[in-house]
PDB file of N, CA and C in Angstrom:
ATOM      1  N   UNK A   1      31.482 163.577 106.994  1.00  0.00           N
ATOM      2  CA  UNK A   1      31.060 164.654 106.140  1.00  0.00           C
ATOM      3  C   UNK A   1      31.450 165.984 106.763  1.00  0.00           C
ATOM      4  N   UNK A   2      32.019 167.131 105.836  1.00  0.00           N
ATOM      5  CA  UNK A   2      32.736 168.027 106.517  1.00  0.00           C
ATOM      6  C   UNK A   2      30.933 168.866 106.492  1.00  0.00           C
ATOM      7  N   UNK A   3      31.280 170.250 107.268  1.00  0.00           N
ATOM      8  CA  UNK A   3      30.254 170.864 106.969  1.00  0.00           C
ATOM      9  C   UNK A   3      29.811 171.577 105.812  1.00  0.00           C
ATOM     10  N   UNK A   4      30.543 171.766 104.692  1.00  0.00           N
ATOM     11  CA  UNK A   4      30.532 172.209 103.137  1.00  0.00           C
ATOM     12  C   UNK A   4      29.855 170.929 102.333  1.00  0.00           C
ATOM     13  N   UNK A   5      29.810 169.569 102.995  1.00  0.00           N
ATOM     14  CA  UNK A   5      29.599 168.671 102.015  1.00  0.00           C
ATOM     15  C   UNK A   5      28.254 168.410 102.640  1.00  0.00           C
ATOM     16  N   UNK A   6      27.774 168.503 103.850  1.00  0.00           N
ATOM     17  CA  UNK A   6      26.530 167.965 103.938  1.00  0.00           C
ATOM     18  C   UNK A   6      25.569 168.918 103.953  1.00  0.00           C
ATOM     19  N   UNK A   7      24.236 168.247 103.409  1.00  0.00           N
ATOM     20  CA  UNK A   7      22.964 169.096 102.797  1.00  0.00           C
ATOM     21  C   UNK A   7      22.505 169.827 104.174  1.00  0.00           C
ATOM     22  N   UNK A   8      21.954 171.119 103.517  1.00  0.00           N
ATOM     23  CA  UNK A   8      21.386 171.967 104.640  1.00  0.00           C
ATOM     24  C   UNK A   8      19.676 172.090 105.037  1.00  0.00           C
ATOM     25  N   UNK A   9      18.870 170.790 103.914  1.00  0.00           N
ATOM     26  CA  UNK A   9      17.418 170.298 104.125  1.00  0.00           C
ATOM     27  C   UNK A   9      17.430 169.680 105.361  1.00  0.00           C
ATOM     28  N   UNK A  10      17.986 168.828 106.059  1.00  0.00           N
ATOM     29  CA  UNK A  10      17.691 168.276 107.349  1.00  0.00           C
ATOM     30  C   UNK A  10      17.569 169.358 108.569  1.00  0.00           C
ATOM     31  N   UNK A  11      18.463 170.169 108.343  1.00  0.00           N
ATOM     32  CA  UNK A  11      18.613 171.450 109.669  1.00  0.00           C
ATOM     33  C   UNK A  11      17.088 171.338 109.815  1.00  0.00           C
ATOM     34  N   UNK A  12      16.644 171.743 108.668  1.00  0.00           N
ATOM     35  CA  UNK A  12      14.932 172.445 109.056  1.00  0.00           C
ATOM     36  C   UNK A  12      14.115 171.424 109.550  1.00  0.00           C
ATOM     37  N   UNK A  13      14.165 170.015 108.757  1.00  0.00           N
ATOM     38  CA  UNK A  13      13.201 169.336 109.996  1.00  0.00           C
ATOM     39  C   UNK A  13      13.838 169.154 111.452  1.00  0.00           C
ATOM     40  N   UNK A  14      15.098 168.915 111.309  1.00  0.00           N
ATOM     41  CA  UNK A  14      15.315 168.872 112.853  1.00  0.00           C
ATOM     42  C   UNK A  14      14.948 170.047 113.608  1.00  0.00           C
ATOM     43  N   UNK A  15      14.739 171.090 113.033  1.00  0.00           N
ATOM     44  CA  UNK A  15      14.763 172.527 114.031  1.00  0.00           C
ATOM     45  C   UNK A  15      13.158 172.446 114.487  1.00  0.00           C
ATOM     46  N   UNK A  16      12.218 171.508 113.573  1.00  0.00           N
ATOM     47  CA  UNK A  16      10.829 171.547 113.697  1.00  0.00           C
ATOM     48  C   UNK A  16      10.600 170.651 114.905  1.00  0.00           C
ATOM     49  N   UNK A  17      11.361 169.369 114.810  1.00  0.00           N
ATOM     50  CA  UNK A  17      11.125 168.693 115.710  1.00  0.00           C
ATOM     51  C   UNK A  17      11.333 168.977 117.253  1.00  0.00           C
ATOM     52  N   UNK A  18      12.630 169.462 116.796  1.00  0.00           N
ATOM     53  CA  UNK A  18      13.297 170.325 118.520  1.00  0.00           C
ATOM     54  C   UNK A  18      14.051 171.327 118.249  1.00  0.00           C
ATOM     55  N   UNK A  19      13.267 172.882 118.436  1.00  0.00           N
ATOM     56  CA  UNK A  19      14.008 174.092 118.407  1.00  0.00           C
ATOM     57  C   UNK A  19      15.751 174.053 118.745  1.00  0.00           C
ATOM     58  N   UNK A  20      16.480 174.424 117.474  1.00  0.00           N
ATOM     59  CA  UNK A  20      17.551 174.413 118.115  1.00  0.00           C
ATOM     60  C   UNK A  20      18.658 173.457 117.614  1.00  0.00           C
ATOM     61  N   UNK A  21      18.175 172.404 117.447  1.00  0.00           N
ATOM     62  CA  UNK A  21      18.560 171.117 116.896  1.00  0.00           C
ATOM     63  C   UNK A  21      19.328 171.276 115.563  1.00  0.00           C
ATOM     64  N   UNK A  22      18.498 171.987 114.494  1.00  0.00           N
ATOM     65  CA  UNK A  22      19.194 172.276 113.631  1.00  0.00           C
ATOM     66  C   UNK A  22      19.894 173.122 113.084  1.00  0.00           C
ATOM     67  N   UNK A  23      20.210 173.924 114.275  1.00  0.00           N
ATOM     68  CA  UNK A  23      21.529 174.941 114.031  1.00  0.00           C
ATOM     69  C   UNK A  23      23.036 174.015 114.739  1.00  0.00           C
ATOM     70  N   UNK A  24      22.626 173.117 116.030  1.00  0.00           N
ATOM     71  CA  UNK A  24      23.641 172.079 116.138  1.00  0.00           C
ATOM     72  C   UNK A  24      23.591 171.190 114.996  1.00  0.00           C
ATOM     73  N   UNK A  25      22.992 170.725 114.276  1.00  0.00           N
ATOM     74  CA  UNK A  25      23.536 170.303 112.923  1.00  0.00           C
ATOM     75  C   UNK A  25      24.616 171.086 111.742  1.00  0.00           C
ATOM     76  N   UNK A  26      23.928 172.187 112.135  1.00  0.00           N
ATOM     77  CA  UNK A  26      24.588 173.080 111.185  1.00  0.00           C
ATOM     78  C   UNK A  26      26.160 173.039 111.604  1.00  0.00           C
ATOM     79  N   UNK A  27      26.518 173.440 112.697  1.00  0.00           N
ATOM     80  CA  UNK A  27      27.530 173.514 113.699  1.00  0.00           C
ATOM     81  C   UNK A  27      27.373 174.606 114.384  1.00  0.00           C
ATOM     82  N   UNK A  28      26.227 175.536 114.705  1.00  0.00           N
ATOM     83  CA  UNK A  28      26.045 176.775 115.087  1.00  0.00           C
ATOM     84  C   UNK A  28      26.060 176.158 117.101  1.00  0.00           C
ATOM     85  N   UNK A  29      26.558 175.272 117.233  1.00  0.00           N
ATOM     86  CA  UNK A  29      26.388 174.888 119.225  1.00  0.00           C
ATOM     87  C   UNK A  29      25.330 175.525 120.107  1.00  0.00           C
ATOM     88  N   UNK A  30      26.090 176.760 119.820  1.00  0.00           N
ATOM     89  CA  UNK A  30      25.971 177.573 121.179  1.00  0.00           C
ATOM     90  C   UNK A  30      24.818 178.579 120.572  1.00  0.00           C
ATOM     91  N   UNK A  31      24.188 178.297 119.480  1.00  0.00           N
ATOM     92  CA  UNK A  31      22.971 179.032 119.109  1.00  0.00           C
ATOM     93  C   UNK A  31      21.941 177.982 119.169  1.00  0.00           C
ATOM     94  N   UNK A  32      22.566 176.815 118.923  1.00  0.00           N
ATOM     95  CA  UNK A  32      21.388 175.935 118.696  1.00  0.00           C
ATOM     96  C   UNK A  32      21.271 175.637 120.295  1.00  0.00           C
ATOM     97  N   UNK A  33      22.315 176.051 121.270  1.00  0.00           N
ATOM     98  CA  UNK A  33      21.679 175.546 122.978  1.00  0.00           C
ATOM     99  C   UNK A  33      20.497 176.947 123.265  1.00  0.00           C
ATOM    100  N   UNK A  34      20.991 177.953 122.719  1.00  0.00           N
ATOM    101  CA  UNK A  34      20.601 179.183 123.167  1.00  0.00           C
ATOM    102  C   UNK A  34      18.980 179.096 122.938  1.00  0.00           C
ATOM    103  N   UNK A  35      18.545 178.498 121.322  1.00  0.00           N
ATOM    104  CA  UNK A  35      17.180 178.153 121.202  1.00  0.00           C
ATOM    105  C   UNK A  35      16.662 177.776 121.794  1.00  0.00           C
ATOM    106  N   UNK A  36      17.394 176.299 121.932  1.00  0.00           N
ATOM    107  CA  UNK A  36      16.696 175.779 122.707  1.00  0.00           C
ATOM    108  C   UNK A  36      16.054 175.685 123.804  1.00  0.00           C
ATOM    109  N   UNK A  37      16.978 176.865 124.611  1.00  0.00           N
ATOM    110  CA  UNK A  37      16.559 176.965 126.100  1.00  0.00           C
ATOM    111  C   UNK A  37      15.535 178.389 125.964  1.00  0.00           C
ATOM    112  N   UNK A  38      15.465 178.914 124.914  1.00  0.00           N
ATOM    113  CA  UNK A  38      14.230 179.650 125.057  1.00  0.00           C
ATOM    114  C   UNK A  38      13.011 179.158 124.539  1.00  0.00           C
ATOM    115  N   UNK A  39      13.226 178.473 123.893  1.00  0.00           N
ATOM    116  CA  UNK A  39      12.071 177.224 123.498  1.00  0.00           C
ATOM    117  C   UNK A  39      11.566 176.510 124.786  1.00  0.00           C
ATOM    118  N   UNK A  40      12.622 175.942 125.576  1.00  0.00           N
ATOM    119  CA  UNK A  40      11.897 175.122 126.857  1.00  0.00           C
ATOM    120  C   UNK A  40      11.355 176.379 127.604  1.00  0.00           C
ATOM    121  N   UNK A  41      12.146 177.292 127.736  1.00  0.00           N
ATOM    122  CA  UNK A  41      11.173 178.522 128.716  1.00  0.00           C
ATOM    123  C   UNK A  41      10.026 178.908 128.300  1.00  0.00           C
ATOM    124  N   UNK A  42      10.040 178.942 126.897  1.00  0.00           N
ATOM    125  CA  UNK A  42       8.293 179.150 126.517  1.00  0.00           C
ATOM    126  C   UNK A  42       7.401 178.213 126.868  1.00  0.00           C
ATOM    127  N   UNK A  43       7.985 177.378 126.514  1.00  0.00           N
ATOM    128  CA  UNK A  43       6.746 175.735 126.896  1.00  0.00           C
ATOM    129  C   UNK A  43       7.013 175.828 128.604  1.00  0.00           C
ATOM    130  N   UNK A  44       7.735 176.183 129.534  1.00  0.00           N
ATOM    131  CA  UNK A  44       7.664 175.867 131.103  1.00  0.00           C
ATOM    132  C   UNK A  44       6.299 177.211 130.882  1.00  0.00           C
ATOM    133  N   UNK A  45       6.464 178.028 130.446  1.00  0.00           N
ATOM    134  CA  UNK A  45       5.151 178.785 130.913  1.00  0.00           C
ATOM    135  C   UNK A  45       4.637 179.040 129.578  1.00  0.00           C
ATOM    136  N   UNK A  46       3.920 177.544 129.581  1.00  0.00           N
ATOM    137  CA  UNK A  46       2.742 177.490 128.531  1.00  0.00           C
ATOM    138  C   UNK A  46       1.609 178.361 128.623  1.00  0.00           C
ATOM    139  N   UNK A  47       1.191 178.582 129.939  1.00  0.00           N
ATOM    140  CA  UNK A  47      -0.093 179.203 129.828  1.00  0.00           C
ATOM    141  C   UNK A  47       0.342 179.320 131.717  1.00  0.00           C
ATOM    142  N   UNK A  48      -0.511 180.596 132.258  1.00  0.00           N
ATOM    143  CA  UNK A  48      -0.420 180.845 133.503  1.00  0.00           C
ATOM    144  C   UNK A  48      -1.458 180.096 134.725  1.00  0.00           C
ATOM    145  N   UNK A  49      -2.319 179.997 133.498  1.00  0.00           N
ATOM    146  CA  UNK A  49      -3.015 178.142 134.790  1.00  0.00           C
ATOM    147  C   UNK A  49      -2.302 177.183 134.483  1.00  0.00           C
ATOM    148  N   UNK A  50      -1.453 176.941 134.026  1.00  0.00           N
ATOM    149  CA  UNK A  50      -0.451 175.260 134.596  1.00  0.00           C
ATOM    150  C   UNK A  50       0.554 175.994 135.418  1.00  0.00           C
ATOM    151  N   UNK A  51       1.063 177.150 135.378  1.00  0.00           N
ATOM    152  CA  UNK A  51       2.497 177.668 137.026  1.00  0.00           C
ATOM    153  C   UNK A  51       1.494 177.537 137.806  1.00  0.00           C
ATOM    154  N   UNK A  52      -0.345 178.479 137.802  1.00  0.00           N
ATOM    155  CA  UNK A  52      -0.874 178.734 139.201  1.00  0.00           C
ATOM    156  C   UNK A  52      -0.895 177.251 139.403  1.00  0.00           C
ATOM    157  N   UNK A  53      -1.256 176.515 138.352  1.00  0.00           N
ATOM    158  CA  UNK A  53      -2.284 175.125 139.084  1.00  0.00           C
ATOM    159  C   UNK A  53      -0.534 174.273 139.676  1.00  0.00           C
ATOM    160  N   UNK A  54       0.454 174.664 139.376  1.00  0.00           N
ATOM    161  CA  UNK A  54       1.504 173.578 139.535  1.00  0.00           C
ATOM    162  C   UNK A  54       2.105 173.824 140.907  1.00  0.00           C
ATOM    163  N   UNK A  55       1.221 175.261 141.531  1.00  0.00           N
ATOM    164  CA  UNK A  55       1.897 176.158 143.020  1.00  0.00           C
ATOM    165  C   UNK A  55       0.655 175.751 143.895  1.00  0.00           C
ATOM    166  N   UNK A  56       0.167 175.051 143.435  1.00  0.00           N
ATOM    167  CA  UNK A  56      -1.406 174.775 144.330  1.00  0.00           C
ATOM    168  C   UNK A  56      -0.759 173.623 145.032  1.00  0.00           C
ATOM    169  N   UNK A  57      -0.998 173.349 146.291  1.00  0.00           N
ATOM    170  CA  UNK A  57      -0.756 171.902 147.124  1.00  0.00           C
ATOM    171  C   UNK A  57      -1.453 170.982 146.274  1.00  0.00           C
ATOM    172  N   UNK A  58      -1.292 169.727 146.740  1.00  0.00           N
ATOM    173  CA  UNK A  58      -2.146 168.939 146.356  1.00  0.00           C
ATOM    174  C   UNK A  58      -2.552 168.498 144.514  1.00  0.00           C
ATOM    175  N   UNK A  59      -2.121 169.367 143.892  1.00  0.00           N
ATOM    176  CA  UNK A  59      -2.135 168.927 142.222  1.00  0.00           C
ATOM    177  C   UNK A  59      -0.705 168.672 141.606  1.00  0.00           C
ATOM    178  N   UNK A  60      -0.461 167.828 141.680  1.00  0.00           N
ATOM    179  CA  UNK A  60       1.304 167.843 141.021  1.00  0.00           C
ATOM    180  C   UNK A  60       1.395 168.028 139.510  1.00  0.00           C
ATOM    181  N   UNK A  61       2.537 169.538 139.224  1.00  0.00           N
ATOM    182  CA  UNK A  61       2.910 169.697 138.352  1.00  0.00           C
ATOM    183  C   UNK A  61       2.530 169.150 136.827  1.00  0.00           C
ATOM    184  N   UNK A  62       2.850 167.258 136.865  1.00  0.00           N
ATOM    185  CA  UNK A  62       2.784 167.227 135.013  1.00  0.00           C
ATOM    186  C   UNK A  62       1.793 166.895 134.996  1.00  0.00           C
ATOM    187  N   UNK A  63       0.647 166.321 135.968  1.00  0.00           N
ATOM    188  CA  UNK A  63      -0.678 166.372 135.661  1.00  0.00           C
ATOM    189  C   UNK A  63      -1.655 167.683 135.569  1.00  0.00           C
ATOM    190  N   UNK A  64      -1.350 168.834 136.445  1.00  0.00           N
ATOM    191  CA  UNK A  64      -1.610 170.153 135.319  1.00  0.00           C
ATOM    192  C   UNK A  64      -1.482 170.252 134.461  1.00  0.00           C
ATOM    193  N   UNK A  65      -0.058 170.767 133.812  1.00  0.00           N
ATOM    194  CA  UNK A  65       0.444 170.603 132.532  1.00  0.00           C
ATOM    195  C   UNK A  65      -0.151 169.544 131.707  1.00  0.00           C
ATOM    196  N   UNK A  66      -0.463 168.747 131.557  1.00  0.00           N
ATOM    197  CA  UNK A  66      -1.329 167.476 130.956  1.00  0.00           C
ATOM    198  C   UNK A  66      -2.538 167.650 130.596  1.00  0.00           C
ATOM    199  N   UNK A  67      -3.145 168.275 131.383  1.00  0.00           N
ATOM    200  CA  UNK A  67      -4.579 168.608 130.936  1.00  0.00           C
ATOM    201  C   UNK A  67      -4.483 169.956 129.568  1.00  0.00           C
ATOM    202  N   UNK A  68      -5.072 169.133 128.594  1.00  0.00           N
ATOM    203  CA  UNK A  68      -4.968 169.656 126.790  1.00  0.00           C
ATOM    204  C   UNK A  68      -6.835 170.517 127.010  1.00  0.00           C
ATOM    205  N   UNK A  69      -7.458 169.953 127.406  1.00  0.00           N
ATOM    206  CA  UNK A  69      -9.031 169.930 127.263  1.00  0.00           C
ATOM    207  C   UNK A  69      -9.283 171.760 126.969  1.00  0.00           C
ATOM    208  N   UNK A  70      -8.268 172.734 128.259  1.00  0.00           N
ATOM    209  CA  UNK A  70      -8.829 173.861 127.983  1.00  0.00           C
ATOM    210  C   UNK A  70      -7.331 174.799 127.768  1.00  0.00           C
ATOM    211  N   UNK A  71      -6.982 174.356 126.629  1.00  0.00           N
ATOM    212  CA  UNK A  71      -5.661 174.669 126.122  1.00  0.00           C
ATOM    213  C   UNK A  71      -6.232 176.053 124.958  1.00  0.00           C
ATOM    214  N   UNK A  72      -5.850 176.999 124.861  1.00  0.00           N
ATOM    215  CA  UNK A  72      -5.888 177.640 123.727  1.00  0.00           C
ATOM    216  C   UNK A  72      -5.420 178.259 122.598  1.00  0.00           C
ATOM    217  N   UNK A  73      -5.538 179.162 121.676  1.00  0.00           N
ATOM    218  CA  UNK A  73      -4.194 179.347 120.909  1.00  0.00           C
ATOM    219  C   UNK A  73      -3.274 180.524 121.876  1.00  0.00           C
ATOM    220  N   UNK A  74      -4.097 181.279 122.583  1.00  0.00           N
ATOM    221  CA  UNK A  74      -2.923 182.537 122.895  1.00  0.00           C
ATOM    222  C   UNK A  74      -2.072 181.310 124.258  1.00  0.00           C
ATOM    223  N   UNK A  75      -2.302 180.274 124.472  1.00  0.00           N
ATOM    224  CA  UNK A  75      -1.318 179.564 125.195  1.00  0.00           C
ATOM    225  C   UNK A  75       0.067 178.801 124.694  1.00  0.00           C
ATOM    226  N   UNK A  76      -0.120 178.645 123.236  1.00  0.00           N
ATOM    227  CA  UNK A  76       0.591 178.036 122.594  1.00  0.00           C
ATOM    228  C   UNK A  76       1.129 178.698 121.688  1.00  0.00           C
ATOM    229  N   UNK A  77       1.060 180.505 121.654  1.00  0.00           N
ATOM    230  CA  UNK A  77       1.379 181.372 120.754  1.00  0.00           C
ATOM    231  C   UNK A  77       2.916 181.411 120.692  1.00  0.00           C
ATOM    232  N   UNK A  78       3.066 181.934 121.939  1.00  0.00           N
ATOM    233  CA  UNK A  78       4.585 181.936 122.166  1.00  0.00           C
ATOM    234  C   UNK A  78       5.631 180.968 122.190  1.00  0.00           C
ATOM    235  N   UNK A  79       5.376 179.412 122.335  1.00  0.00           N
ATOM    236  CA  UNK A  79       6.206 178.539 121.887  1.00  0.00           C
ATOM    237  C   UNK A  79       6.145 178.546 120.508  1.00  0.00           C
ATOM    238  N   UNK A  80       5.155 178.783 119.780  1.00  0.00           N
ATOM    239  CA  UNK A  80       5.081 178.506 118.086  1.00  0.00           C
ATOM    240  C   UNK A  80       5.488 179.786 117.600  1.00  0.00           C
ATOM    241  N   UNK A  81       5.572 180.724 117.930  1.00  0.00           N
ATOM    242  CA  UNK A  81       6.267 181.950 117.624  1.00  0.00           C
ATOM    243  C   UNK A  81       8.008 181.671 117.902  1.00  0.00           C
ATOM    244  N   UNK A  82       8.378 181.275 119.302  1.00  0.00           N
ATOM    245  CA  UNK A  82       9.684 181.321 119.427  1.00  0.00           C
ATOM    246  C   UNK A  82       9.924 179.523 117.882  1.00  0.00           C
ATOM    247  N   UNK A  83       9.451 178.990 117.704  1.00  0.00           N
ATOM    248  CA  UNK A  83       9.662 178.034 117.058  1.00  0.00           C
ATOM    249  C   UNK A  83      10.073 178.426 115.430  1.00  0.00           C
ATOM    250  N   UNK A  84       9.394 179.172 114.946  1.00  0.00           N
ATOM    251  CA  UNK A  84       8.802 179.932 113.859  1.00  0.00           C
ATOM    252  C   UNK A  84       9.897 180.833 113.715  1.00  0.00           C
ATOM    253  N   UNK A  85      10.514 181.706 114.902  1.00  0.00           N
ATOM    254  CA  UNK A  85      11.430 182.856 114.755  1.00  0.00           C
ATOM    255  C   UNK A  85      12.827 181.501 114.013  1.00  0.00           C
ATOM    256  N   UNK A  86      12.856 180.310 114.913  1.00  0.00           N
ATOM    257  CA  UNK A  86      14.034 179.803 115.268  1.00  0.00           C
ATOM    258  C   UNK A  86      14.174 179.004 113.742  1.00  0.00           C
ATOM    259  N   UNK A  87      13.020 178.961 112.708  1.00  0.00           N
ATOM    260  CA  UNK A  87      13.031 178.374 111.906  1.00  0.00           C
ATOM    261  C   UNK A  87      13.536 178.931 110.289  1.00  0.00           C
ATOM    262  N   UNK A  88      13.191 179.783 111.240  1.00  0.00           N
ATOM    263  CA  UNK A  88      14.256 181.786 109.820  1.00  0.00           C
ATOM    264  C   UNK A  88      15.432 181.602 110.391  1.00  0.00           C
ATOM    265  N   UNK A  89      15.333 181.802 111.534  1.00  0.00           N
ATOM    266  CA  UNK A  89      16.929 181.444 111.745  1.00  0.00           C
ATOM    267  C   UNK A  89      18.061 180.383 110.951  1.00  0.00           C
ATOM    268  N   UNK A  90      17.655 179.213 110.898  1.00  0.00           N
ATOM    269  CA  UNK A  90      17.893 177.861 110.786  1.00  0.00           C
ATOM    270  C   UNK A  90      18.046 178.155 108.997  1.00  0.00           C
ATOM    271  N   UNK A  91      16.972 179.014 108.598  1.00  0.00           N
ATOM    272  CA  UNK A  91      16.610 179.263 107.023  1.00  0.00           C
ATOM    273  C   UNK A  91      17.801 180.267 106.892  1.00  0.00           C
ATOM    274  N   UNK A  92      18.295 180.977 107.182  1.00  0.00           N
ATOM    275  CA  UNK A  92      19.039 182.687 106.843  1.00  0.00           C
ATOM    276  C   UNK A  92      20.325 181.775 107.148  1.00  0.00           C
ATOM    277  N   UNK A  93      20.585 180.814 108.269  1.00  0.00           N
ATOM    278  CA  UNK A  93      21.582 180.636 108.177  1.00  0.00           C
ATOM    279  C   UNK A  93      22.634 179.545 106.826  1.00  0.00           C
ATOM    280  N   UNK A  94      21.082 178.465 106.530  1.00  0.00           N
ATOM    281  CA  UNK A  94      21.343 177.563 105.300  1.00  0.00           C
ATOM    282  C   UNK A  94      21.831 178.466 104.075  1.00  0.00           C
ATOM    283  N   UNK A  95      20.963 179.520 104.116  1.00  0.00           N
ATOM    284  CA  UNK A  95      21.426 180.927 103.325  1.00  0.00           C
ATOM    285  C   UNK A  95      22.509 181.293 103.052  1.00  0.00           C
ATOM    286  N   UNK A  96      23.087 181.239 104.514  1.00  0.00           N
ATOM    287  CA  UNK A  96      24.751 182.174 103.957  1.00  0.00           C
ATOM    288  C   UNK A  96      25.557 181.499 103.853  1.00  0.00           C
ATOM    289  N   UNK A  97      25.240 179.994 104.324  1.00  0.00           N
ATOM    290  CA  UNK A  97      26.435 179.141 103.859  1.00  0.00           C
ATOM    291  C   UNK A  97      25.598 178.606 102.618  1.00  0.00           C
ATOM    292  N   UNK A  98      25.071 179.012 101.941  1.00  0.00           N
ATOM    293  CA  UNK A  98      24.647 178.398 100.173  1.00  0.00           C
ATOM    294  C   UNK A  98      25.783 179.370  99.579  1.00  0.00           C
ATOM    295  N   UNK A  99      25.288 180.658  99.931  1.00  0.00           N
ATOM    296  CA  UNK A  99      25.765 181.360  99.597  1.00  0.00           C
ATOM    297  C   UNK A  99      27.928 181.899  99.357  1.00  0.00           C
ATOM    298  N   UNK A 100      28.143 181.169 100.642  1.00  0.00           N
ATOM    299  CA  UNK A 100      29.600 181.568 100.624  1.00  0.00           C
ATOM    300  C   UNK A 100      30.225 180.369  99.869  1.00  0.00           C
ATOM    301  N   UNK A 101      29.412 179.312  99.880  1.00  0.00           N
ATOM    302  CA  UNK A 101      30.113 177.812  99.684  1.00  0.00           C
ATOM    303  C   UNK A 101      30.439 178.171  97.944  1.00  0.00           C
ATOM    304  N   UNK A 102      29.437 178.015  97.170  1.00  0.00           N
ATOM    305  CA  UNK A 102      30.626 178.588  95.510  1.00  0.00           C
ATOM    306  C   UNK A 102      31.553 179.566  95.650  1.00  0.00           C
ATOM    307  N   UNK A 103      31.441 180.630  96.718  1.00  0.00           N
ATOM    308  CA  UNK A 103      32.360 181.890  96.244  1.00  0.00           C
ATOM    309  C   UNK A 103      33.724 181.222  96.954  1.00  0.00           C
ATOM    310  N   UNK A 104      34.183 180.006  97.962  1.00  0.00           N
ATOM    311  CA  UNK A 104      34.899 179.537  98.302  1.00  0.00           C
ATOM    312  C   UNK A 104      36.227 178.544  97.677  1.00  0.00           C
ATOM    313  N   UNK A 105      34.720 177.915  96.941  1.00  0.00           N
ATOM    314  CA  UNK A 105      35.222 176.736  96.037  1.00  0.00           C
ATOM    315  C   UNK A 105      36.063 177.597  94.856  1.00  0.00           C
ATOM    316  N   UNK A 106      35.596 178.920  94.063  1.00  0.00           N
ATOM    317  CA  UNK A 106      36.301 179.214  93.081  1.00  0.00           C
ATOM    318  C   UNK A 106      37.912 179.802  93.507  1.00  0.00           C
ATOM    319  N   UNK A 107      38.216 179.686  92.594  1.00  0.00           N
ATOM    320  CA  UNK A 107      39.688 180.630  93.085  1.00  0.00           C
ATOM    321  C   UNK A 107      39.399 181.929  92.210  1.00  0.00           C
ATOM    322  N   UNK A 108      40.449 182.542  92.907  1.00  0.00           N
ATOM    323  CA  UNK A 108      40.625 184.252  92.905  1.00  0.00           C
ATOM    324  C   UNK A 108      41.338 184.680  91.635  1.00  0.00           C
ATOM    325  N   UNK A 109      41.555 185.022  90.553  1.00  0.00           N
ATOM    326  CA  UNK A 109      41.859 185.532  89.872  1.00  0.00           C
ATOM    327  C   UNK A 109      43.129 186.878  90.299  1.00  0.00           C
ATOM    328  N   UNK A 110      43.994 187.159  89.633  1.00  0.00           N
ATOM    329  CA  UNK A 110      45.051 187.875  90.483  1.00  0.00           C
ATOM    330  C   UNK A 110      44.924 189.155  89.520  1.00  0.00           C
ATOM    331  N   UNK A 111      44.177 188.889  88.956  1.00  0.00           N
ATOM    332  CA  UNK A 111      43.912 190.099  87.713  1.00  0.00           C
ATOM    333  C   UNK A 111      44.935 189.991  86.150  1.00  0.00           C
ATOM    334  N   UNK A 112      45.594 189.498  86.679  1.00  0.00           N
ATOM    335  CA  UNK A 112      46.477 188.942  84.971  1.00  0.00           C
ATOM    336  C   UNK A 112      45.830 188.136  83.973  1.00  0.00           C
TER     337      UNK A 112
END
C-alpha cells in the first residue's frame, strides 16, 4: 500500500498506544522518533520521588518507579500532555494529506 492508498484512522490509535508510532505510520520517521523520545523523557521523570527514590542506595530504580499507590495527577500531567500535543499532531497531519490527496489526483486544466 502506497502512502495515498492507506487509511489515516490507524495513525491515531497507534499514536495512543505509543507516542510517535503513528506519524511512523504515516511516514513522518524522524518526527515520529522525535515524539517519541520526548514521550520517554516525560515518563523517565514521571514524578521527582521516583529520580530521588531511584538515587537512594539500596532501593533499585523499577521498584520505585512501580510503586502506583501515591501517584498523582500533576505526576502524570506531562506525559499526557506531551501525548495529547502528539495526538494533534498525528490529527493536523492526517489533515493535510486528506487534504492534498484530491487536489493531486485531479488534473490541471491549462485554461483552454
Amino acid at each position: 500500500m502506497t502512502s495515498l492508498t492507506r487509511p489515516i484512522w490507524p495513525a491515531y490509535l497507534l499514536s495512543v498506544f505509543v507516542a510517535g508510532l503513528g506519524h511512523c505510520y504515516l511516514g513522518h520517521w524522524k518526527r515520529g522518533v522525535s515524539w517519541f523520545l520526548l514521550y520517554a523523557l516525560a515518563l523517565a521523570f514521571l514524578s521527582a520521588r521516583t529520580i530521588s527514590g531511584a538515587l537512594e542506595p539500596g532501593e533499585p530504580f523499577v521498584i520505585t518507579a512501580l510503586q502506583f499507590e501515591q501517584v498523582a495527577f500533576t505526576n502524570v500531567a506531562l506525559p499526557l500532555a506531551v501525548l495529547i500535543v502528539c495526538l494533534l499532531d498525528v490529527y493536523l497531519l492526517g489533515l493535510a494529506k486528506r487534504t492534498e490527496s484530491p487536489a493531486a489526483a485531479e488534473p490541471r486544466s491549462n485554461g483552454s
